[in-house]
C-alpha atoms as a PDB file:
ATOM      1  CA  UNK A   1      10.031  20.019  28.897  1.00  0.00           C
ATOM      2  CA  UNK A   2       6.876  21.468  27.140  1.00  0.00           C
ATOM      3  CA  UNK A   3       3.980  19.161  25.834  1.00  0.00           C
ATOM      4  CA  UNK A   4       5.178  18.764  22.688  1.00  0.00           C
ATOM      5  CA  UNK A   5       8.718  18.524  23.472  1.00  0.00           C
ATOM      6  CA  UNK A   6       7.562  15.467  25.621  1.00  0.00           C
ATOM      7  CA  UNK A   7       5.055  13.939  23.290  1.00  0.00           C
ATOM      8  CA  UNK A   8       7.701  13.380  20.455  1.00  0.00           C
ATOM      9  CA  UNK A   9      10.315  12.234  23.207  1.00  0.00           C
ATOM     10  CA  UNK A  10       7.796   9.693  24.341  1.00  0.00           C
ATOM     11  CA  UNK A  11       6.323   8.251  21.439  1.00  0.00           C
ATOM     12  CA  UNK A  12       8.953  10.142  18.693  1.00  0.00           C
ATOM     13  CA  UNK A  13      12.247  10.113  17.979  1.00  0.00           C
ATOM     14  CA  UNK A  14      13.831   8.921  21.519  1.00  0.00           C
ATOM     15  CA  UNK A  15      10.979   6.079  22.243  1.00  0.00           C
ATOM     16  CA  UNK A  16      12.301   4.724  18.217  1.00  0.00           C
ATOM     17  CA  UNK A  17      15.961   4.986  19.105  1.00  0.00           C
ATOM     18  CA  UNK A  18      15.069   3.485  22.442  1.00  0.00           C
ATOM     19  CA  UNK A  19      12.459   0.857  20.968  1.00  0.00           C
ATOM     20  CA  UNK A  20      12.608  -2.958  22.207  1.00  0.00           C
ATOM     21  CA  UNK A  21      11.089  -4.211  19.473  1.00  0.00           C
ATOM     22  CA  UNK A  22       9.584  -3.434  15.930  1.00  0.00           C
ATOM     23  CA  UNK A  23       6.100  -2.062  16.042  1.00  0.00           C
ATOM     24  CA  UNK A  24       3.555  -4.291  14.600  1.00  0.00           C
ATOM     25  CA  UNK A  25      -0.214  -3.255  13.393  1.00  0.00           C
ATOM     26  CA  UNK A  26      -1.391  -6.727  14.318  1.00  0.00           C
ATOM     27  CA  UNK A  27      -0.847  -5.882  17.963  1.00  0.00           C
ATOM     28  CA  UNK A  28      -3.771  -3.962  17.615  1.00  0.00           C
ATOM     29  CA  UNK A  29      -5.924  -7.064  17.758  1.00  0.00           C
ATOM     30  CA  UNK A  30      -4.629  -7.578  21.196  1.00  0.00           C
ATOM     31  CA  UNK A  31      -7.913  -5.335  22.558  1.00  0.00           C
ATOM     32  CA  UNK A  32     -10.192  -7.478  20.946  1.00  0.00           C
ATOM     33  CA  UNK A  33     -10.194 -10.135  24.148  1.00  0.00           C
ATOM     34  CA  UNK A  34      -8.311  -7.427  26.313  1.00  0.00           C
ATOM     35  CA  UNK A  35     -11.457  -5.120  26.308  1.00  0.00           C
ATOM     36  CA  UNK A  36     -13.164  -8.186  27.625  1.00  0.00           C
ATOM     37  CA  UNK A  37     -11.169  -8.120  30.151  1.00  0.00           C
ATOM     38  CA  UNK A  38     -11.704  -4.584  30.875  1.00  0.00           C
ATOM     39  CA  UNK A  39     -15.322  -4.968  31.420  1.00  0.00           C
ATOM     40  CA  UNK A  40     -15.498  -8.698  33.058  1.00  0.00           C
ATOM     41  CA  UNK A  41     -12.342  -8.435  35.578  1.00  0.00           C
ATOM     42  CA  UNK A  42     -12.224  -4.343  35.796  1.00  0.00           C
ATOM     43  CA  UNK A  43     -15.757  -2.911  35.345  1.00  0.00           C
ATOM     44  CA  UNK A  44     -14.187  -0.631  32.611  1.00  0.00           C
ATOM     45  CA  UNK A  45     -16.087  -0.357  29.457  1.00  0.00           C
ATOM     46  CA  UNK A  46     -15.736   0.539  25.927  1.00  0.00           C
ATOM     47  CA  UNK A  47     -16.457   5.105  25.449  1.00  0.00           C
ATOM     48  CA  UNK A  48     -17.188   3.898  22.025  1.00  0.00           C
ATOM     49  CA  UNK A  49     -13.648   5.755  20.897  1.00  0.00           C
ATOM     50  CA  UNK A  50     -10.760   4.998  19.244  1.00  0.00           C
ATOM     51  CA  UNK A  51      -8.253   7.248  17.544  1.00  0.00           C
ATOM     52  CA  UNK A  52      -5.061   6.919  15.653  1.00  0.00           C
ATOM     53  CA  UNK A  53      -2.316   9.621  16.227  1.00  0.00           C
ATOM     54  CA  UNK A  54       0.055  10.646  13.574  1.00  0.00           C
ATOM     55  CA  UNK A  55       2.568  13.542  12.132  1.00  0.00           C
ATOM     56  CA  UNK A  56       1.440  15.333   9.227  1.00  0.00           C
ATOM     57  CA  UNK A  57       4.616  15.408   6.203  1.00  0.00           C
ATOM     58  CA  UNK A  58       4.138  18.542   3.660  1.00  0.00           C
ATOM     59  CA  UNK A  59       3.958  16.633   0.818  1.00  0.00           C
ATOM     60  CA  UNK A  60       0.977  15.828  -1.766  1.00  0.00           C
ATOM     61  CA  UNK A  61       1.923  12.239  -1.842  1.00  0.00           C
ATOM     62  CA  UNK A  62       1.420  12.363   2.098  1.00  0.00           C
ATOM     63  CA  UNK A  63      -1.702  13.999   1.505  1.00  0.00           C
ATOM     64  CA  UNK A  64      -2.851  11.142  -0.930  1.00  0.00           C
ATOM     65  CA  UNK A  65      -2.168   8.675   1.850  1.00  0.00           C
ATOM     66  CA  UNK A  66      -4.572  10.396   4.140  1.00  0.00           C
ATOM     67  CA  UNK A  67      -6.901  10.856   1.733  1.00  0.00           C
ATOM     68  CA  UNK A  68      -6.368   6.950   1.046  1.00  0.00           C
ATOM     69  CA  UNK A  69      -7.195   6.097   4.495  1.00  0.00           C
ATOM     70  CA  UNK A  70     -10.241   8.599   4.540  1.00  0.00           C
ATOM     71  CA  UNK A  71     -11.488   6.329   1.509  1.00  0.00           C
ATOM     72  CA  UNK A  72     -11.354   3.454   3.355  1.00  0.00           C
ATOM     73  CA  UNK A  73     -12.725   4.181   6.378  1.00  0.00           C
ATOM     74  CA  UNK A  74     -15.746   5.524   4.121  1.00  0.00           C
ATOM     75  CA  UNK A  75     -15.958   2.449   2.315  1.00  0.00           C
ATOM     76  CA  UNK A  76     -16.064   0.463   5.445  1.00  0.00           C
ATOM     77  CA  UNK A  77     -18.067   2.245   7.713  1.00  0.00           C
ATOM     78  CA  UNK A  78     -20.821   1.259   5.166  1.00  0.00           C
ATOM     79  CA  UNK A  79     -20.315  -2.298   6.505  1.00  0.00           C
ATOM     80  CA  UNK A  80     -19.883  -1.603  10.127  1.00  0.00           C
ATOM     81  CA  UNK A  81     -21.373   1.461  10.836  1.00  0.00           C
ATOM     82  CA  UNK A  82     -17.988   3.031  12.314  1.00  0.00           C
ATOM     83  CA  UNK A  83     -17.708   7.212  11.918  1.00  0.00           C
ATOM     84  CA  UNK A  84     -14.583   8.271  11.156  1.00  0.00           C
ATOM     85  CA  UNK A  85     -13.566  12.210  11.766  1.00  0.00           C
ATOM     86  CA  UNK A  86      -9.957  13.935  11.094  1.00  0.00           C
ATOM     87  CA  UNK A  87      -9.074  16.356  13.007  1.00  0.00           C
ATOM     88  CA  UNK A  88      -6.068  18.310  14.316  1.00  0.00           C
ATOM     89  CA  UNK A  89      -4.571  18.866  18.046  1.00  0.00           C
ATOM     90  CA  UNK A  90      -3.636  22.392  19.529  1.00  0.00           C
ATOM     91  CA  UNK A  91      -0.028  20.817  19.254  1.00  0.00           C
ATOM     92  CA  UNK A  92       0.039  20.253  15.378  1.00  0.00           C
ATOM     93  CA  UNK A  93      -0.699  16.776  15.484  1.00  0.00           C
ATOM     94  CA  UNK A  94      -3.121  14.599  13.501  1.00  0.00           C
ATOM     95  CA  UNK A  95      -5.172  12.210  14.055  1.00  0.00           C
ATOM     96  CA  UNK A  96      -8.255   9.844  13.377  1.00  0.00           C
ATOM     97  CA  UNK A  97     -11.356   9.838  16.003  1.00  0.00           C
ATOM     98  CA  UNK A  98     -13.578   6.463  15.348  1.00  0.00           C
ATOM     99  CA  UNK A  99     -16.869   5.943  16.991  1.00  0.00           C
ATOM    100  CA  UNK A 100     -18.808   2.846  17.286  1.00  0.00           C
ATOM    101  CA  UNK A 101     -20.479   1.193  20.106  1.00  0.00           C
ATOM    102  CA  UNK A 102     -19.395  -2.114  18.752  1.00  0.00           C
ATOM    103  CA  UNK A 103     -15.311  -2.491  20.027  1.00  0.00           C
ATOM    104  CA  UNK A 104     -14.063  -5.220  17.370  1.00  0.00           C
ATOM    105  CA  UNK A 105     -15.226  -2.760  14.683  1.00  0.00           C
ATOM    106  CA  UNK A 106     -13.109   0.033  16.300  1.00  0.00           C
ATOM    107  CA  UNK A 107     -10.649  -2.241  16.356  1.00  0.00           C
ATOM    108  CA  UNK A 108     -10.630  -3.364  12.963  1.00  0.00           C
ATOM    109  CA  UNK A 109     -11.167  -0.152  11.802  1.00  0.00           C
ATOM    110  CA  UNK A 110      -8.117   1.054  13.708  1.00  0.00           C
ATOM    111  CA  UNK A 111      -6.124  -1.718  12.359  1.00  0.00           C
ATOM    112  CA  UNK A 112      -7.203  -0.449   8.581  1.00  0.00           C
ATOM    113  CA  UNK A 113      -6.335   2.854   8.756  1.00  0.00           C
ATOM    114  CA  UNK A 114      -2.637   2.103  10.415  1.00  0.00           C
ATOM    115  CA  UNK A 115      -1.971  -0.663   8.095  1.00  0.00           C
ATOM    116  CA  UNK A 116      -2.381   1.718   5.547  1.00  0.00           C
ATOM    117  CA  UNK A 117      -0.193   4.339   6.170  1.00  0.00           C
ATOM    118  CA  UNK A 118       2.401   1.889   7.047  1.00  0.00           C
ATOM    119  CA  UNK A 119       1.677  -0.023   2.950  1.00  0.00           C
ATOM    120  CA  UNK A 120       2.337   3.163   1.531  1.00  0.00           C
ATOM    121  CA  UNK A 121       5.374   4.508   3.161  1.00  0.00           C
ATOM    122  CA  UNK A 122       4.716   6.466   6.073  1.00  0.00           C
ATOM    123  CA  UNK A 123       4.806   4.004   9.188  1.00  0.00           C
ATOM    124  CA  UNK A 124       7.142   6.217  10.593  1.00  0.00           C
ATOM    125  CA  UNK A 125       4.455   8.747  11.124  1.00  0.00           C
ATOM    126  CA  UNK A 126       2.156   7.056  13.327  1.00  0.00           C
ATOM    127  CA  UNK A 127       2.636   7.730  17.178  1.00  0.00           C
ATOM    128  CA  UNK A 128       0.047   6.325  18.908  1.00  0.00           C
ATOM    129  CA  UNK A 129      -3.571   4.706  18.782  1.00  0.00           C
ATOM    130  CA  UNK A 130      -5.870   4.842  21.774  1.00  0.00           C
ATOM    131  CA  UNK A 131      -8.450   2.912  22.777  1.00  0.00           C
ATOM    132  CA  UNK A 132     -11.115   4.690  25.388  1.00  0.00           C
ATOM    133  CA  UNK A 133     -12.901   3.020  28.203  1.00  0.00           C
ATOM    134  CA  UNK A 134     -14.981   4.644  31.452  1.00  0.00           C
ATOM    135  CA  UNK A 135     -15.907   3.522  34.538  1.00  0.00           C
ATOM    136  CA  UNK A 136     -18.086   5.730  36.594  1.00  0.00           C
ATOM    137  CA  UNK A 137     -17.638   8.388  34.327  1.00  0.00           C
ATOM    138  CA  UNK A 138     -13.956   8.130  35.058  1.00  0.00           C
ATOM    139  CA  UNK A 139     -11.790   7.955  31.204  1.00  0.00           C
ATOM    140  CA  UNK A 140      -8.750   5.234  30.835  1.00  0.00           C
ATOM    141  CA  UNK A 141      -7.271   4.774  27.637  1.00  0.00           C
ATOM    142  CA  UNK A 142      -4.963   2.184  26.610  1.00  0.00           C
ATOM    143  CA  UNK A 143      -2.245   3.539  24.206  1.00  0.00           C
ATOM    144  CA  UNK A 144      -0.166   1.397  22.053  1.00  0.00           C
ATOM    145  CA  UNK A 145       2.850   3.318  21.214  1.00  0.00           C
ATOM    146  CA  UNK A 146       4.076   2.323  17.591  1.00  0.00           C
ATOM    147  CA  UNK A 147       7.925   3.690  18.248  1.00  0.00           C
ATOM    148  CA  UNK A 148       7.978   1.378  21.161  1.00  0.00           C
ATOM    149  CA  UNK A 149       5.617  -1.656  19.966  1.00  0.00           C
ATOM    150  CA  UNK A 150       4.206  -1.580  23.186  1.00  0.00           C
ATOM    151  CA  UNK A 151       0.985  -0.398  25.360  1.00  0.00           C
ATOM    152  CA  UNK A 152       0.626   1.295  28.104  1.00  0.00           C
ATOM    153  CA  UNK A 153      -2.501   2.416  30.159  1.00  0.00           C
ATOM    154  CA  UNK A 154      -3.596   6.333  30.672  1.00  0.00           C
ATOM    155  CA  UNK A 155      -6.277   7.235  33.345  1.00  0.00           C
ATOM    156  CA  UNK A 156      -6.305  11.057  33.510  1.00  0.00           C
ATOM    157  CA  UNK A 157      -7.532  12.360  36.571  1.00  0.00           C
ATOM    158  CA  UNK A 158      -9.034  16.338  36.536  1.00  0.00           C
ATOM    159  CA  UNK A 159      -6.498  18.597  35.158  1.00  0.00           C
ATOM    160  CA  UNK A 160      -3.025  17.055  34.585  1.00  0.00           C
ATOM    161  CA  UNK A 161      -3.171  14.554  37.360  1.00  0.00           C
ATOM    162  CA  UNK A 162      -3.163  10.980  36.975  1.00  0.00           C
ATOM    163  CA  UNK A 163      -5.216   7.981  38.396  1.00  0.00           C
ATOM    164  CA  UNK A 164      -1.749   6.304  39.254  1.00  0.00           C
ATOM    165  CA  UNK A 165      -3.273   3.485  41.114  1.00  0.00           C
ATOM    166  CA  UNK A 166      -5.581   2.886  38.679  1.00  0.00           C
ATOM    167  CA  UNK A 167      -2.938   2.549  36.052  1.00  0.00           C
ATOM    168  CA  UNK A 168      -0.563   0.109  37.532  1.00  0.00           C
ATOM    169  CA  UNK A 169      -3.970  -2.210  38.146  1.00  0.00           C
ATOM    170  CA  UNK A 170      -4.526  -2.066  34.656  1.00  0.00           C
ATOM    171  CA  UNK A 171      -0.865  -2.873  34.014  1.00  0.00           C
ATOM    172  CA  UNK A 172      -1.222  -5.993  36.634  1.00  0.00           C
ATOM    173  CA  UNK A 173      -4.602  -7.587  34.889  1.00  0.00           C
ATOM    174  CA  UNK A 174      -3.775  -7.003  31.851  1.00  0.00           C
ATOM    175  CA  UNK A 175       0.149  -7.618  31.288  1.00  0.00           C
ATOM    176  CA  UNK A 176       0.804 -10.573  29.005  1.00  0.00           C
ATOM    177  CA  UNK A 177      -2.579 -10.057  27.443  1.00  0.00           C
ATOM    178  CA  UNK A 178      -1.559  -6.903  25.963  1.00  0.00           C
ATOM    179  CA  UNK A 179       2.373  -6.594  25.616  1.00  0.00           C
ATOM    180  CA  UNK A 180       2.317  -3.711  27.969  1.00  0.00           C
ATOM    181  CA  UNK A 181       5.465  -1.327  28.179  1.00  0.00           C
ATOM    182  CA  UNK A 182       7.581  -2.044  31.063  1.00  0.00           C
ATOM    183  CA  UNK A 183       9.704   1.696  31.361  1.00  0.00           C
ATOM    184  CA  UNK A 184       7.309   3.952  32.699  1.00  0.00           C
ATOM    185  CA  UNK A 185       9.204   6.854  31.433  1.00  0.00           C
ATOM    186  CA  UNK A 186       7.482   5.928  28.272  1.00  0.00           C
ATOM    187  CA  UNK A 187       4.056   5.937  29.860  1.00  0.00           C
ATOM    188  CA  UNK A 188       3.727   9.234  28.747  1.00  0.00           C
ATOM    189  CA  UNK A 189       0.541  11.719  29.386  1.00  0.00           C
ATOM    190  CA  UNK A 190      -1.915  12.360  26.620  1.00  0.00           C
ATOM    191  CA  UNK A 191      -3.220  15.436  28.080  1.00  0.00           C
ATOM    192  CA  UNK A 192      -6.801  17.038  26.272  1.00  0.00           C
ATOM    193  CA  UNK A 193      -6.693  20.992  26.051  1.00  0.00           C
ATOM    194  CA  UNK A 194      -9.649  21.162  28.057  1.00  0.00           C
ATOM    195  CA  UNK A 195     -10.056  18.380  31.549  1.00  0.00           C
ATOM    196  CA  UNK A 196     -12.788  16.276  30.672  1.00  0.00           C
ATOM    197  CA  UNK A 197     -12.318  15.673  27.138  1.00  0.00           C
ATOM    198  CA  UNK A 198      -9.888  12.978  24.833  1.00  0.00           C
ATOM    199  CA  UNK A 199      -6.697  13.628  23.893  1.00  0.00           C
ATOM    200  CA  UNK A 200      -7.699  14.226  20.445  1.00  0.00           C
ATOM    201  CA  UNK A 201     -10.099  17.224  21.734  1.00  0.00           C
END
C-alpha cells in the first residue's frame, strides 16, 4: 500500500465507514488544557504549528469555500497575530499551516477554519488537523482524525521510523483528556517528503 493509498484508508473513506462516532469541530478545544499537559507532565512543548488537512473538490463553489476560510483567517489574524499559509502536499493534498507562539490562538484558529468548511458543505473533506510539539528537538504531533472523531499521537523518528514508545506514553497521559483513538491501525503515519520537516512540508 503506497502513501496515498494509506493516507485515504486511514483518515478517508475506510476510517468513515469504520468511524465510532461523528466527528465534532469542538473536539478541537480538547488541546487547549491537553497542551498543558504536554509541557507540565511530558516536557513537550508547543512548535508554534498547527495545520488543517483537507481534499481539494474541482468545483468553483469549493474554491469559494477556501477562499472563505482564507478571509477569515485574514480577518482574525489581525486580532491574534496567527499566520496562516495554504499550501499543497507532494500527494495532492491540501492543507492550512498556522503559526503562532501563543497555542489557544492556534487552536481557535484551527477551530475557525474547520468549522467553516464543515457550515458550508464540505465537512466531508477535512482529514486531519495536527497540532506540533518538540522536545529536545524531537517533533510529536497530535492528530485528530475527523473520519474517526478521534486523536491519535505521531512522533516521527528520522526517516519513516517511529518513536513508538514515545507514542503509547502520550496515549497513557493523555487518554480521557483527549478522546484518543483506541485501533492503532488508524494511527496512521504522516510522513514529510523530506525527514526533519512537518507533514505539510
Amino acid at each position: 500500500m503506497g502513501l496515498l493509498d494509506g493516507l485515504k484508508s486511514a483518515l478517508g473513506m475506510k476510517a468513515e465507514a469504520d468511524a465510532t462516532r461523528d466527528a465534532d469541530p469542538e473536539d478541537l478545544f480538547g488541546m487547549s488544557t491537553a497542551y498543558l499537559t504536554m509541557e507540565a507532565d511530558l516536557g513537550y512543548a508547543p512548535s508554534g504549528y498547527a495545520a488543517l488537512c483537507f481534499a481539494d473538490v474541482d468545483s468553483t463553489d469549493f474554491e469559494d469555500t477556501v477562499a472563505s476560510v482564507e478571509e477569515i483567517l485574514e480577518a482574525g489574524a489581525a486580532e491574534t497575530g496567527t499566520q496562516a499559509e495554504f499550501t499543497s502536499d507532494a500527494h495532492g493534498y491540501e492543507w492550512v499551516v498556522l503559526e503562532d507562539d501563543d497555542f489557544e490562538d492556534l487552536v481557535t484558529s484551527i477551530h475557525f477554519a474547520a468549522d467553516q468548511f464543515i457550515e458550508r458543505g464540505y465537512g466531508s473533506r477535512l482529514l486531519a488537523a495536527l497540532f506540533a510539539f518538540e522536545k529536545d528537538d524531537q517533533p510529536a504531533y497530535w492528530v485528530y482524525s475527523f473520519r474517526r472523531g478521534d486523536y491519535y499521537p505521531f512522533a516521527p523518528a528520522g526517516d519513516h521510523e517511529r518513536a513508538s514508545k514515545v507514542e503509547l506514553k502520550l496515549q497513557s497521559v493523555l487518554d480521557g483528556e483527549l478522546s484518543v483513538e483506541d485501533d492503532k491501525e488508524y494511527w496512521y503515519p504522516l510522513w514529510p517528503d523530506t525527514p526533519g520537516g512537518h507533514p505539510w512540508e
